[in-house]
N, C-alpha and C. Protein backbone atom coordinates (compact mmCIF):
# COMPACT_ATOMS: atom_id res chain seq x y z
N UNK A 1 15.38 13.17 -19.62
CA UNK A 1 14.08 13.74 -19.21
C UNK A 1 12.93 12.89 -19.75
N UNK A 2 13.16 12.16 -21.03
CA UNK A 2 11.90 11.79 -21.68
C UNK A 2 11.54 10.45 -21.05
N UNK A 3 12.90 10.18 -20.27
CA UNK A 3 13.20 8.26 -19.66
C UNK A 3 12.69 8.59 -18.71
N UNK A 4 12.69 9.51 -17.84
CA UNK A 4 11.87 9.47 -16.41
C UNK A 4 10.38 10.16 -16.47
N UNK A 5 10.15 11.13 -17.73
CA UNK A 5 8.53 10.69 -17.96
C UNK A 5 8.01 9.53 -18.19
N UNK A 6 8.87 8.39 -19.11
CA UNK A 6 8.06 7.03 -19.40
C UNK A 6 7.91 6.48 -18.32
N UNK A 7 9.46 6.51 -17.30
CA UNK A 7 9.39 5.61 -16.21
C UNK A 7 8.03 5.73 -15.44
N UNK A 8 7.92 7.15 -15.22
CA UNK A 8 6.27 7.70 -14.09
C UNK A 8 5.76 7.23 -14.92
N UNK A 9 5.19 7.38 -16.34
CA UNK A 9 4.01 6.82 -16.47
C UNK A 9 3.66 5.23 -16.16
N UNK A 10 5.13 4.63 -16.60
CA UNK A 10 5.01 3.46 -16.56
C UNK A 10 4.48 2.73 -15.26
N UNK A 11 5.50 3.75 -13.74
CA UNK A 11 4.93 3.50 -12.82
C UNK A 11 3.61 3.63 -12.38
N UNK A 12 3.30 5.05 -12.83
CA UNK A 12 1.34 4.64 -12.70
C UNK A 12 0.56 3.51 -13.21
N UNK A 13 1.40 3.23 -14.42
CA UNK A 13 0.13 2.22 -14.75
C UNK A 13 0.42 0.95 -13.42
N UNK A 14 1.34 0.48 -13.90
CA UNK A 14 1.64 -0.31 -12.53
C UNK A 14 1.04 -0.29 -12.00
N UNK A 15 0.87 0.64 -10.88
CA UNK A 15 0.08 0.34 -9.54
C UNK A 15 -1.58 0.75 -9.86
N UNK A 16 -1.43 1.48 -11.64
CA UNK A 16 -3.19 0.99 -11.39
C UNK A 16 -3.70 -0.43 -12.19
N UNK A 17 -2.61 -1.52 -12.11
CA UNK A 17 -3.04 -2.95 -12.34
C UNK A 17 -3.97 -3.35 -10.90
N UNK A 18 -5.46 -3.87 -11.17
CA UNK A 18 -5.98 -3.55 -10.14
C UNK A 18 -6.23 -5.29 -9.91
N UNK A 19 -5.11 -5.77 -8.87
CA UNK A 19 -4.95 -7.69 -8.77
C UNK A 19 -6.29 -7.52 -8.01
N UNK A 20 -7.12 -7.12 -7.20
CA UNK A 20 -8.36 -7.79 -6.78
C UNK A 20 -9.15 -7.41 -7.49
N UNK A 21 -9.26 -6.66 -8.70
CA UNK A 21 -10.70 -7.01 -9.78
C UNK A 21 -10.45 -8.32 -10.50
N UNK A 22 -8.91 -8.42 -10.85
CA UNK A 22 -8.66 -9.27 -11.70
C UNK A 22 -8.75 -10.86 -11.27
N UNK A 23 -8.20 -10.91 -9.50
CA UNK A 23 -8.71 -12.21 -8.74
C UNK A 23 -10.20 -12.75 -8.92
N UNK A 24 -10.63 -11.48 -8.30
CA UNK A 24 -12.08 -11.45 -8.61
C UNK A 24 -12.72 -12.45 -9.90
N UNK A 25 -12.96 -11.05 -10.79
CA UNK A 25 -13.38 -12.19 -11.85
C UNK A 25 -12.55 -13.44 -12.39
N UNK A 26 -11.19 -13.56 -12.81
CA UNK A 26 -10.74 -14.41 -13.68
C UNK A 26 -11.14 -15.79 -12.40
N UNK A 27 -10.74 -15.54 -10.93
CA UNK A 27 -10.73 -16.89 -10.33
C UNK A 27 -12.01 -17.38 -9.72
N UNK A 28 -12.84 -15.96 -9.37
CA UNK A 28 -13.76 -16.42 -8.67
C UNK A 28 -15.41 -15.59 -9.91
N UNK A 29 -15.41 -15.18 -10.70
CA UNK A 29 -16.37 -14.96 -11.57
C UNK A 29 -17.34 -13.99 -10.87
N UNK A 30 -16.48 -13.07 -10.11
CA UNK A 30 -17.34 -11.73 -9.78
C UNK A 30 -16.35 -10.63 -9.64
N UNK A 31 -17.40 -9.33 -9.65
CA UNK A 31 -16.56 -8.10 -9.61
C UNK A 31 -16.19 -7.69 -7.58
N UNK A 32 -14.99 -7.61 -7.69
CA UNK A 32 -15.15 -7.36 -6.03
C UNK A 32 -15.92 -6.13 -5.41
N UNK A 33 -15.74 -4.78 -6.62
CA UNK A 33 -16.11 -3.48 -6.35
C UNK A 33 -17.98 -4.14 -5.77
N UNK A 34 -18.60 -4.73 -6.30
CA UNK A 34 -20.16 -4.93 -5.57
C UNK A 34 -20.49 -5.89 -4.48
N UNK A 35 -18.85 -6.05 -3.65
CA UNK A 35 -18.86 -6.64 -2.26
C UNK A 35 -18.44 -6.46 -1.73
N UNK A 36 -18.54 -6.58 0.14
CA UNK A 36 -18.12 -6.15 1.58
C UNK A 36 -18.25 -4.55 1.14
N UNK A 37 -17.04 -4.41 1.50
CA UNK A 37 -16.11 -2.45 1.22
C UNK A 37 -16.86 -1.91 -0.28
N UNK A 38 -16.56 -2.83 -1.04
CA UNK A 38 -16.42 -2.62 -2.53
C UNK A 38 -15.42 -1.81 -2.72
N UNK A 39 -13.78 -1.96 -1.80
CA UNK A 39 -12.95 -1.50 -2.08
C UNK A 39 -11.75 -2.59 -3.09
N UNK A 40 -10.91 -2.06 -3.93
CA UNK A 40 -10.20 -2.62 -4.33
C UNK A 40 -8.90 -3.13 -3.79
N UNK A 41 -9.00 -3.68 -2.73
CA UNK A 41 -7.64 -4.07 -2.01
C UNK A 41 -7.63 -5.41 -1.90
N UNK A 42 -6.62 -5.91 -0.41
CA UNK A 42 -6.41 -6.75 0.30
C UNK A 42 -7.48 -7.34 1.14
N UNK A 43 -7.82 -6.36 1.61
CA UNK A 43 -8.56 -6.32 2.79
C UNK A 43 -10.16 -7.00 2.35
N UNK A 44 -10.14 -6.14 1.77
CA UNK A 44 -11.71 -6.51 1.22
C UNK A 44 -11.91 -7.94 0.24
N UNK A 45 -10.57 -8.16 -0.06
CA UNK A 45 -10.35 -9.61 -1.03
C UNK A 45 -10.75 -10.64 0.09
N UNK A 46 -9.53 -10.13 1.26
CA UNK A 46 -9.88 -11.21 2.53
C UNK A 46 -11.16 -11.99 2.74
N UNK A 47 -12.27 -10.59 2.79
CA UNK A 47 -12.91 -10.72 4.04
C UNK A 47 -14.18 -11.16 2.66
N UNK A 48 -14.20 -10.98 1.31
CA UNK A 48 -15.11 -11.28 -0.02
C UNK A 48 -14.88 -12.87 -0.36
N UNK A 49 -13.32 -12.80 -0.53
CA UNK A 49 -13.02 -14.11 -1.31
C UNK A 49 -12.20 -15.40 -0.53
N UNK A 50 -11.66 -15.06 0.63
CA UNK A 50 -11.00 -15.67 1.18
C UNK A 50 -9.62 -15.54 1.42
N UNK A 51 -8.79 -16.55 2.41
CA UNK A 51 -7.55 -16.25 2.69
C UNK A 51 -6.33 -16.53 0.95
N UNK A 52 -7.28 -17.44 0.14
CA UNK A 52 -5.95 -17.27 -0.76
C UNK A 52 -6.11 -16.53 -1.54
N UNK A 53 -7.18 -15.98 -2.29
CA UNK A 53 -7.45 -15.05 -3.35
C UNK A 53 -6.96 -13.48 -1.98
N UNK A 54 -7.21 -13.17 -0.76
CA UNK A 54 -6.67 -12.26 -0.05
C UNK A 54 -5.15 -12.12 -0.34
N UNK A 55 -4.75 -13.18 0.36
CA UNK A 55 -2.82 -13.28 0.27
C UNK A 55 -2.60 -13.10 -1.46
N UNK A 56 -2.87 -13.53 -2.27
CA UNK A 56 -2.40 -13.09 -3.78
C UNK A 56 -2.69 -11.96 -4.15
N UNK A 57 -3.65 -11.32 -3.77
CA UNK A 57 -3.96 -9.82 -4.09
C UNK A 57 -3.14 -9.32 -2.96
N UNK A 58 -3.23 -9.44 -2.23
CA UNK A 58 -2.19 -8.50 -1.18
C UNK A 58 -0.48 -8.32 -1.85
N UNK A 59 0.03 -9.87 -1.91
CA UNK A 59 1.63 -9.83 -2.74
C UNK A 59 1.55 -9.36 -3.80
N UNK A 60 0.94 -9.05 -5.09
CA UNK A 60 0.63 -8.60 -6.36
C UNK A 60 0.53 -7.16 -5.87
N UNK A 61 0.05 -6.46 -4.92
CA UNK A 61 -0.03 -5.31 -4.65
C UNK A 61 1.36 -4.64 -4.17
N UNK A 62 1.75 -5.67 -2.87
CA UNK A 62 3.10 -5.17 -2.87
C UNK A 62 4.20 -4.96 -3.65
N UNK A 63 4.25 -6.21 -4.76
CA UNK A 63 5.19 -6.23 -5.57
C UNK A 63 4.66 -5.48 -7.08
N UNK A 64 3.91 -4.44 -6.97
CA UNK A 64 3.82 -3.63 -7.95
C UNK A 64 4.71 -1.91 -7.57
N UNK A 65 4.81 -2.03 -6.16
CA UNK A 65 5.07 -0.88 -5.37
C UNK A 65 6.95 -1.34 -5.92
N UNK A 66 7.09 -2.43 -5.41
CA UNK A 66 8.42 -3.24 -5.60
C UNK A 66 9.00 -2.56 -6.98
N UNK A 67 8.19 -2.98 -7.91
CA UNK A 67 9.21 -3.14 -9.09
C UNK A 67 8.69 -1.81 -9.85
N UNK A 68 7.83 -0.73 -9.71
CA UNK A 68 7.83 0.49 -9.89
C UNK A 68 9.20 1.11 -9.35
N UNK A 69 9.38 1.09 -8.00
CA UNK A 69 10.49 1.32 -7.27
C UNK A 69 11.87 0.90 -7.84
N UNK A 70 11.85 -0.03 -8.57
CA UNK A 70 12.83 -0.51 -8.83
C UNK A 70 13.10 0.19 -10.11
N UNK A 71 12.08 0.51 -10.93
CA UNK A 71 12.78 0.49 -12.24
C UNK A 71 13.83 1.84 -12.16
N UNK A 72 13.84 2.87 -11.60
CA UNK A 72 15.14 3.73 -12.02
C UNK A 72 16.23 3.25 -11.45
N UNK A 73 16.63 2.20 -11.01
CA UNK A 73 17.73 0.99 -10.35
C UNK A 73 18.22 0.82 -11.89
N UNK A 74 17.55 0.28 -12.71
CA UNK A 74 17.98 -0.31 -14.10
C UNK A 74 18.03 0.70 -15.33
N UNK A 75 16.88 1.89 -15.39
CA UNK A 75 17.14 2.97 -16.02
C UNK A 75 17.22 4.35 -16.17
N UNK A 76 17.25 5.01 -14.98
CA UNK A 76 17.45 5.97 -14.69
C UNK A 76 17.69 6.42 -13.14
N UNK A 77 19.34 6.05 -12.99
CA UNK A 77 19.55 5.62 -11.90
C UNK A 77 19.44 7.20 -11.15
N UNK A 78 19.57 8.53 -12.01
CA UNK A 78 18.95 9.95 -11.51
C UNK A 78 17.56 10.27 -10.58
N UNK A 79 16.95 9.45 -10.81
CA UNK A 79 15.05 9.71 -10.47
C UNK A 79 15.38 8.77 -9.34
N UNK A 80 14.84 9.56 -7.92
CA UNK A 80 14.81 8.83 -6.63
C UNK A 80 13.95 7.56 -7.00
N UNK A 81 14.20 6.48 -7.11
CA UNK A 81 13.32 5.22 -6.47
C UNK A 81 11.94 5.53 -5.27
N UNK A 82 11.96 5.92 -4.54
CA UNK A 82 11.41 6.20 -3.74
C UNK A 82 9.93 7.32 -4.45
N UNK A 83 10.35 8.07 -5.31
CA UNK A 83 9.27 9.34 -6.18
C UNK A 83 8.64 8.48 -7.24
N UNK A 84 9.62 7.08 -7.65
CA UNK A 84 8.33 6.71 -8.62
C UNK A 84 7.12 5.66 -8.29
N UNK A 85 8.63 5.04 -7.38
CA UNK A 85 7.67 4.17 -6.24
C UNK A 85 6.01 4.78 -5.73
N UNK A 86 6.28 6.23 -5.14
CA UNK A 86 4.99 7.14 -4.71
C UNK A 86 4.25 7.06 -5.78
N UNK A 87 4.27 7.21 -7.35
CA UNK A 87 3.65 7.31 -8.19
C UNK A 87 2.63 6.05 -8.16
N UNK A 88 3.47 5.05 -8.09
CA UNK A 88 2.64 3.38 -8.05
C UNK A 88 1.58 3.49 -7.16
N UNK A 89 1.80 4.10 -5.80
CA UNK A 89 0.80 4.63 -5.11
C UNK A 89 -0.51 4.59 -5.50
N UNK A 90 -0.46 6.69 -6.06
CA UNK A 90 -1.29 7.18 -6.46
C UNK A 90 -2.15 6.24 -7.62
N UNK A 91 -1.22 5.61 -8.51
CA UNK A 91 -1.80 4.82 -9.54
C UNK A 91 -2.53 3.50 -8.61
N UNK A 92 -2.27 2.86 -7.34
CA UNK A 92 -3.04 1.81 -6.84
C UNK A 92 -4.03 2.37 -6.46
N UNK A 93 -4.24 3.91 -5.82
CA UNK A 93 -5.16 4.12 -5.06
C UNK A 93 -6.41 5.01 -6.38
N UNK A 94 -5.65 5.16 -7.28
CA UNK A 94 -6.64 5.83 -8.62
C UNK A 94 -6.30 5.12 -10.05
N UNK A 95 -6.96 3.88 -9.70
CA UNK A 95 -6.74 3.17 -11.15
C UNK A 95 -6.98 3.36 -12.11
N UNK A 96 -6.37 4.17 -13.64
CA UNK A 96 -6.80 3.72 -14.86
C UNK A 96 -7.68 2.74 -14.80
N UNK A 97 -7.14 1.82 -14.76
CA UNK A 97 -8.08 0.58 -15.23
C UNK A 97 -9.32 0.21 -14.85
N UNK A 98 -9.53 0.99 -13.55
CA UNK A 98 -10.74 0.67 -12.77
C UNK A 98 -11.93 2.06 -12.37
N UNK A 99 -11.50 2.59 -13.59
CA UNK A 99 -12.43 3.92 -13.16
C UNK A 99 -11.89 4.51 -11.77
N UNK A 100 -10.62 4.54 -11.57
CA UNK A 100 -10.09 5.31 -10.20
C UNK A 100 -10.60 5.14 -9.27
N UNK A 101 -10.75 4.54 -9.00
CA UNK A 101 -11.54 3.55 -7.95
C UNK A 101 -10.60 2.41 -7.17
N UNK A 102 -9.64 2.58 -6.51
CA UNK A 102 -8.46 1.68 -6.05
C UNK A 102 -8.74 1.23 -4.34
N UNK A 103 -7.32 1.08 -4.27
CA UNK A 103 -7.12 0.55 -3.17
C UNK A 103 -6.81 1.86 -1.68
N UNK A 104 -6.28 1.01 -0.79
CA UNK A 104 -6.15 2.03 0.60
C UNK A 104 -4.57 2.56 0.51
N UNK A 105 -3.83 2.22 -0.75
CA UNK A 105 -2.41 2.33 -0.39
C UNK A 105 -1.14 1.43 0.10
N UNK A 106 -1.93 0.89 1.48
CA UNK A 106 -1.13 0.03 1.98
C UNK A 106 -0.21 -0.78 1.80
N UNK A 107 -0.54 -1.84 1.26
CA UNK A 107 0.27 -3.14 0.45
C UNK A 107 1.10 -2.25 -0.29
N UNK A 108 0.86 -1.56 -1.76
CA UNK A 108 1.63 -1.22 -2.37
C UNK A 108 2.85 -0.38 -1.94
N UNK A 109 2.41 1.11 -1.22
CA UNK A 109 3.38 1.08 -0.28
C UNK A 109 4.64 0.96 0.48
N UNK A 110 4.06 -0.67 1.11
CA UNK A 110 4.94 -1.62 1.57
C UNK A 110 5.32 -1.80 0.57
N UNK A 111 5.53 -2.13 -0.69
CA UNK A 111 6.41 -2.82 -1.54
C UNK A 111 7.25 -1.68 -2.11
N UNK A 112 6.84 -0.47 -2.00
CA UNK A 112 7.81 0.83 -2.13
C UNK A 112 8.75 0.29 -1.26
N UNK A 113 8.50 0.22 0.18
CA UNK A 113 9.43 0.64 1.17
C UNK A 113 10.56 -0.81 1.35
N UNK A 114 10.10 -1.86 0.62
CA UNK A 114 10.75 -2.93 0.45
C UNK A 114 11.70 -3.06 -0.45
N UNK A 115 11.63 -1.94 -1.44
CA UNK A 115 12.59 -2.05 -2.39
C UNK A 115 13.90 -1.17 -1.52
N UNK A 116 13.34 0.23 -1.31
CA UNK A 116 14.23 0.88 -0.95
C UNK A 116 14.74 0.77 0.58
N UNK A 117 14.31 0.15 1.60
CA UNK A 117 14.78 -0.18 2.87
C UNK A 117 14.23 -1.16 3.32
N UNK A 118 14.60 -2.42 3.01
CA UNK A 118 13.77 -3.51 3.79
C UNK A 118 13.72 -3.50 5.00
N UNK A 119 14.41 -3.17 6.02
CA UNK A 119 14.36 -3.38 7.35
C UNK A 119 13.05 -2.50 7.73
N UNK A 120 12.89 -1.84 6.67
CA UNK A 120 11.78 -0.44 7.69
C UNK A 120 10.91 -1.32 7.19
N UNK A 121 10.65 -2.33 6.01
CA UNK A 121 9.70 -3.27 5.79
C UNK A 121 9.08 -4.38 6.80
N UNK A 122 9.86 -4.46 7.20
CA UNK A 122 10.09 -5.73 8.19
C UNK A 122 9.58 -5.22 9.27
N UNK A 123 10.09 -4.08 9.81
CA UNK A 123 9.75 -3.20 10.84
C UNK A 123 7.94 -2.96 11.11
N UNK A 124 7.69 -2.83 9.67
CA UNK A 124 6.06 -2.01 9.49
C UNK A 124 4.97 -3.43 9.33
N UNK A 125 5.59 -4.33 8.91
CA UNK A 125 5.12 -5.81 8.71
C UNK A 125 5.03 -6.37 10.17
N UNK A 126 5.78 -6.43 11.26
CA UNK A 126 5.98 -7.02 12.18
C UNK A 126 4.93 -5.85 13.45
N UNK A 127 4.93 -4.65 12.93
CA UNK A 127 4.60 -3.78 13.88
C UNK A 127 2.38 -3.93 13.31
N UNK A 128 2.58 -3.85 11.89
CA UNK A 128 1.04 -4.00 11.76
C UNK A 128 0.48 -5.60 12.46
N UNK A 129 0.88 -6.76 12.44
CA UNK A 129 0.48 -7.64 13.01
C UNK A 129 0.57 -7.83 14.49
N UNK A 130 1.38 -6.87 14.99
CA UNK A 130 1.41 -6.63 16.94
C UNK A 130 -0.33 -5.84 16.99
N UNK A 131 -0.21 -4.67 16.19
CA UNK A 131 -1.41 -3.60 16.12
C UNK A 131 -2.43 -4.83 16.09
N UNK A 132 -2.52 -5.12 15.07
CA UNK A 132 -3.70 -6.18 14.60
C UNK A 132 -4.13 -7.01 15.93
N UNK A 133 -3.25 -7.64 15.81
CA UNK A 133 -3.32 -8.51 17.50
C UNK A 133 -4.08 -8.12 18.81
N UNK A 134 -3.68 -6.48 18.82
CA UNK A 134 -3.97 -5.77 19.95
C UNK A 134 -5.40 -4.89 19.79
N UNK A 135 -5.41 -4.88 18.66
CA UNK A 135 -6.70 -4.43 18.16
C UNK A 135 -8.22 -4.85 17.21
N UNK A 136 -7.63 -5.99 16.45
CA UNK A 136 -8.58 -6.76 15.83
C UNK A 136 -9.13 -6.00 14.48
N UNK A 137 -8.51 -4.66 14.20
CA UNK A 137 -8.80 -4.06 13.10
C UNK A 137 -8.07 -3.63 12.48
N UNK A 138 -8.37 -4.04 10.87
CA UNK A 138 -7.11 -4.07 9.64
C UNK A 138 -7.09 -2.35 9.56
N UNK A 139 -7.62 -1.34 9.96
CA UNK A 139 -7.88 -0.18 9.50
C UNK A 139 -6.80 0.81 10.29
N UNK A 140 -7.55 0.47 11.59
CA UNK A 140 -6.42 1.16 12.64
C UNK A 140 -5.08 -0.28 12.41
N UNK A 141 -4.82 -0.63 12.57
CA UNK A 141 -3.40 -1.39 12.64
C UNK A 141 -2.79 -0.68 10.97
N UNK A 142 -3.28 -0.45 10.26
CA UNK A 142 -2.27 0.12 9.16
C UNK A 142 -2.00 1.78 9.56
N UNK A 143 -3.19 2.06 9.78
CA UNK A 143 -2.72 3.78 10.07
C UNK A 143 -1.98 3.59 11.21
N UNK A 144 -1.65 3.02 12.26
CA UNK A 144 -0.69 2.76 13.36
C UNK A 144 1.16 2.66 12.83
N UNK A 145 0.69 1.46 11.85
CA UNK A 145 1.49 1.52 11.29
C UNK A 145 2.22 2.17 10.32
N UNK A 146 1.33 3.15 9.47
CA UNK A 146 1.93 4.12 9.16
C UNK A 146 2.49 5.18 10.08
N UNK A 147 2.22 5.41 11.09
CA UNK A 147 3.02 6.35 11.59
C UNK A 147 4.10 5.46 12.54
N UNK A 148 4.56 4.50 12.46
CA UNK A 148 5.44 3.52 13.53
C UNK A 148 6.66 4.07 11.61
N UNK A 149 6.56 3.77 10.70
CA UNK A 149 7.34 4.42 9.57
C UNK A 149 7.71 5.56 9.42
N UNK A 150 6.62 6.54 10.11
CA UNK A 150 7.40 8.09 10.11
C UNK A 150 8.16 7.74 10.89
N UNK A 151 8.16 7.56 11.86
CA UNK A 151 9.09 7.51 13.22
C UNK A 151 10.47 6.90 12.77
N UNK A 152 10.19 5.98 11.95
CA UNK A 152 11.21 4.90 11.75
C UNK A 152 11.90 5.65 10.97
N UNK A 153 11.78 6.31 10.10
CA UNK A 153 12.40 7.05 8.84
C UNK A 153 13.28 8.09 9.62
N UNK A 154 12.63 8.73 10.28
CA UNK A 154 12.71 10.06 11.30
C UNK A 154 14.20 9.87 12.04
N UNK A 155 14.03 8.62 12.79
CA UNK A 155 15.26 7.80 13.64
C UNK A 155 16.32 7.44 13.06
N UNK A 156 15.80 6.87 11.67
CA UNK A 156 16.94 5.98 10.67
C UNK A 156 17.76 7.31 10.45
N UNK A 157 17.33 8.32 9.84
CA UNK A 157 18.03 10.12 9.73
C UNK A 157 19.04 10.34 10.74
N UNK A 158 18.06 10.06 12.06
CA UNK A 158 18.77 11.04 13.35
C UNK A 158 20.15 10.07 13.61
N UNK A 159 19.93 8.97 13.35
CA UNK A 159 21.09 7.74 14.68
C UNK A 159 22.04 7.51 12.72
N UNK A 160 21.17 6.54 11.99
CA UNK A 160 22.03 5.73 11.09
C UNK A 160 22.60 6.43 9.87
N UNK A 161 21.82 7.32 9.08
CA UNK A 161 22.37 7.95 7.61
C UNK A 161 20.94 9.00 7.11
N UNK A 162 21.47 10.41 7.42
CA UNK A 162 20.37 11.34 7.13
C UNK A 162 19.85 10.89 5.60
N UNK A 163 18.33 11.13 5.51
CA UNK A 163 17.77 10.51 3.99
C UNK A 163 16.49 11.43 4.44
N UNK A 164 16.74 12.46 4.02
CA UNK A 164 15.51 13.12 3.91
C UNK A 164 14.54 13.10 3.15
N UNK A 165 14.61 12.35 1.70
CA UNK A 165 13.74 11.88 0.53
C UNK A 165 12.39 10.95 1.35
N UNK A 166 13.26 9.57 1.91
CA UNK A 166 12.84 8.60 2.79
C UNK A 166 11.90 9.32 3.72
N UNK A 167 11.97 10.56 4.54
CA UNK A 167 11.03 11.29 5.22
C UNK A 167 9.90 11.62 4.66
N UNK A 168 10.12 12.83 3.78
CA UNK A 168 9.49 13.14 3.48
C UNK A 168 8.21 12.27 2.38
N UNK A 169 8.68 11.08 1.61
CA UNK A 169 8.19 10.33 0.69
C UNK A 169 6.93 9.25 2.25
N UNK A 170 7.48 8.89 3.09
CA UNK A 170 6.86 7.68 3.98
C UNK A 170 5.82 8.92 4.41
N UNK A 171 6.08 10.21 4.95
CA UNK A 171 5.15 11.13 5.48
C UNK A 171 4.34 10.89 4.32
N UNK A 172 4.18 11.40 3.13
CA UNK A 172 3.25 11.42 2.23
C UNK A 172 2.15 10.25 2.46
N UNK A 173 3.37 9.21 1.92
CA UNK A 173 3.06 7.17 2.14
C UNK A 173 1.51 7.90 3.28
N UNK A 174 2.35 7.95 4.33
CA UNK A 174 1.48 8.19 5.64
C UNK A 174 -0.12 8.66 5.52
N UNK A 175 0.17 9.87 4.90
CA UNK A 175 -1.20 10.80 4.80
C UNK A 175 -1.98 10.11 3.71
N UNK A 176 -1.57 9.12 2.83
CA UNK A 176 -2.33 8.70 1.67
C UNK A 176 -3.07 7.45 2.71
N UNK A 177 -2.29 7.00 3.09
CA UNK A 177 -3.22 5.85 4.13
C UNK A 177 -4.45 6.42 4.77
N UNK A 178 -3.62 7.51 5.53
CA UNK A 178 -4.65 8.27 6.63
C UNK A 178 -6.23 8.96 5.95
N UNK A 179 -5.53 9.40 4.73
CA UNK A 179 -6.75 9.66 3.73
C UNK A 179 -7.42 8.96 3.17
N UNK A 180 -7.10 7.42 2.42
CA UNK A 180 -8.00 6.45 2.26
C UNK A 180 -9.16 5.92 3.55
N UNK A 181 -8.62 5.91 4.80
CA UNK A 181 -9.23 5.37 6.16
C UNK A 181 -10.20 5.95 6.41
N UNK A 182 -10.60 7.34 5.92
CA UNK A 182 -11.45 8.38 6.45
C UNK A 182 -12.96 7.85 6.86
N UNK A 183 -13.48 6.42 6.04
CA UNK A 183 -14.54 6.34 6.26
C UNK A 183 -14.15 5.78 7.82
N UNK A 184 -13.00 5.10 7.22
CA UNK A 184 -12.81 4.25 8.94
C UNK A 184 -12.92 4.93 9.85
N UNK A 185 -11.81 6.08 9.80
CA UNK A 185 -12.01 6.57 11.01
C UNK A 185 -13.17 6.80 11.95
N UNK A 186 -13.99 7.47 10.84
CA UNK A 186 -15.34 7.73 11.78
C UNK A 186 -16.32 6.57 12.51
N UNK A 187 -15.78 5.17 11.61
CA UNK A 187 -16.24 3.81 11.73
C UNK A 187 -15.67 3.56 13.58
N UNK A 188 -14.47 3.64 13.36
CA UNK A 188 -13.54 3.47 14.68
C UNK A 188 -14.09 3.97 15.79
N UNK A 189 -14.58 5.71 15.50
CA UNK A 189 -14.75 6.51 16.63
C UNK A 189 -16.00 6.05 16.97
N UNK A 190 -16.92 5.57 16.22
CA UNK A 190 -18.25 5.21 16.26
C UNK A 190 -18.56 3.62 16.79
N UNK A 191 -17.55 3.11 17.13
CA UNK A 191 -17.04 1.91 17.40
C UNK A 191 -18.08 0.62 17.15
N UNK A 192 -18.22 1.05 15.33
CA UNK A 192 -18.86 0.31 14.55
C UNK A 192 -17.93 -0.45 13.36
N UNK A 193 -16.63 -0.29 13.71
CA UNK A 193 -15.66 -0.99 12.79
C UNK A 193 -15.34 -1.91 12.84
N UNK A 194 -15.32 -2.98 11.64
CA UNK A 194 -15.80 -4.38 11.74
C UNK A 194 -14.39 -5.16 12.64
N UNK A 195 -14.20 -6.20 12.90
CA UNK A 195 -12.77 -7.05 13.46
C UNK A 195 -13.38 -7.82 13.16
N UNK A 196 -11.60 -8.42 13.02
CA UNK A 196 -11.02 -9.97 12.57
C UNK A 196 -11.43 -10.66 13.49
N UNK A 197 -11.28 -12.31 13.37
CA UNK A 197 -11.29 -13.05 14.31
C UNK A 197 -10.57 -14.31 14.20
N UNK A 198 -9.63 -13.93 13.40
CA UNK A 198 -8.95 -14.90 13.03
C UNK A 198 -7.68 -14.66 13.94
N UNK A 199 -7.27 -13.75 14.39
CA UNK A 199 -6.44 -13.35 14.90
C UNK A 199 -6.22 -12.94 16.42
């Protein structure tokens, strides 16, 4: 009992290591929170600092989801992977470190769902860059993609090996996205939401 309280905590802190404050200042000598979004993600690294300080905060995000997920693999093989993984979450999207003030979910997430089913990784990776493509916005192409993962989870149950944890945990995944987006959404409907053009 006391190993899978450390593990959660441990996993919160994890995911509230916040890689785009830390890109931010250590590489580029500013705080990201007082630019574009002034959100703590990927996204906003992108579109503040560029494509490589973006791509390193994005993998640092995923692979915090990763190895949260991982640790009851090595010590407490009892505690779903998948529940502490969620914890890394909550900890990316409400950082300790950053006055709770985080990210959209996303990336990290994905690195949940990479530990415990890569294919549905691959799946949600390949399906957000079709979205993207077709739409030009990082906002809607992730909430798209979060629900292309319910589905996927939903299917993987019905056809390959029932995993109802996997459901119910990606639904959550789901609604934490859908709840970070909120400004978007209204951005979207108002069809004042910014696009890529790189793509």
């Amino acid at each position: 009992m006391v190993v899978n309280i450390i593990l959660i905590v441990i996993a919160y802190l994890l995911g509230s290591i916040p890689s785009a404050l830390i890109v931010g200042k250590i590489g580029y000598g500013i705080d990201i929170r007082e630019h574009g979004s002034g959100n703590l993600g990927g996204t906003n690294t992108f579109r503040t600092l560029g494509k490589k300080a973006g791509l390193i905060v994005t993998l640092a995000d995923i692979l915090k989801g990763t190895l949260a997920a991982s640790l009851p693999l090595f010590f407490a093989p009892e505690l779903h992977p998948l529940l502490v993984g969620m914890v890394a979450v909550i900890g990316h999207m409400y950082p300790v470190f950053a006055g709770f003030k985080g990210g959209k979910a996303v990336a990290t997430s994905g690195g949940v769902l990479l530990l415990y089913n890569w294919p549905l990784f691959i799946t949600a990776l390949l399906s957000f860059f079709i979205f993207l493509k077709l739409t030009k916005m990082v906002s809607l192409s992730s909430m798209l993609t979060a629900v292309v993962c319910v589905l996927y989870s939903i299917v993987f149950s019905l056809i390959i090996r029932v995993d109802i944890p996997l459901i119910i945990i990606v639904v959550l995944l789901a609604s934490f996205v859908f709840y970070r987006h909120r400004a978007n959404i209204i951005r979207i409907r108002n069809k004042t939401e910014p696009k890529i053009k790189w793509l």
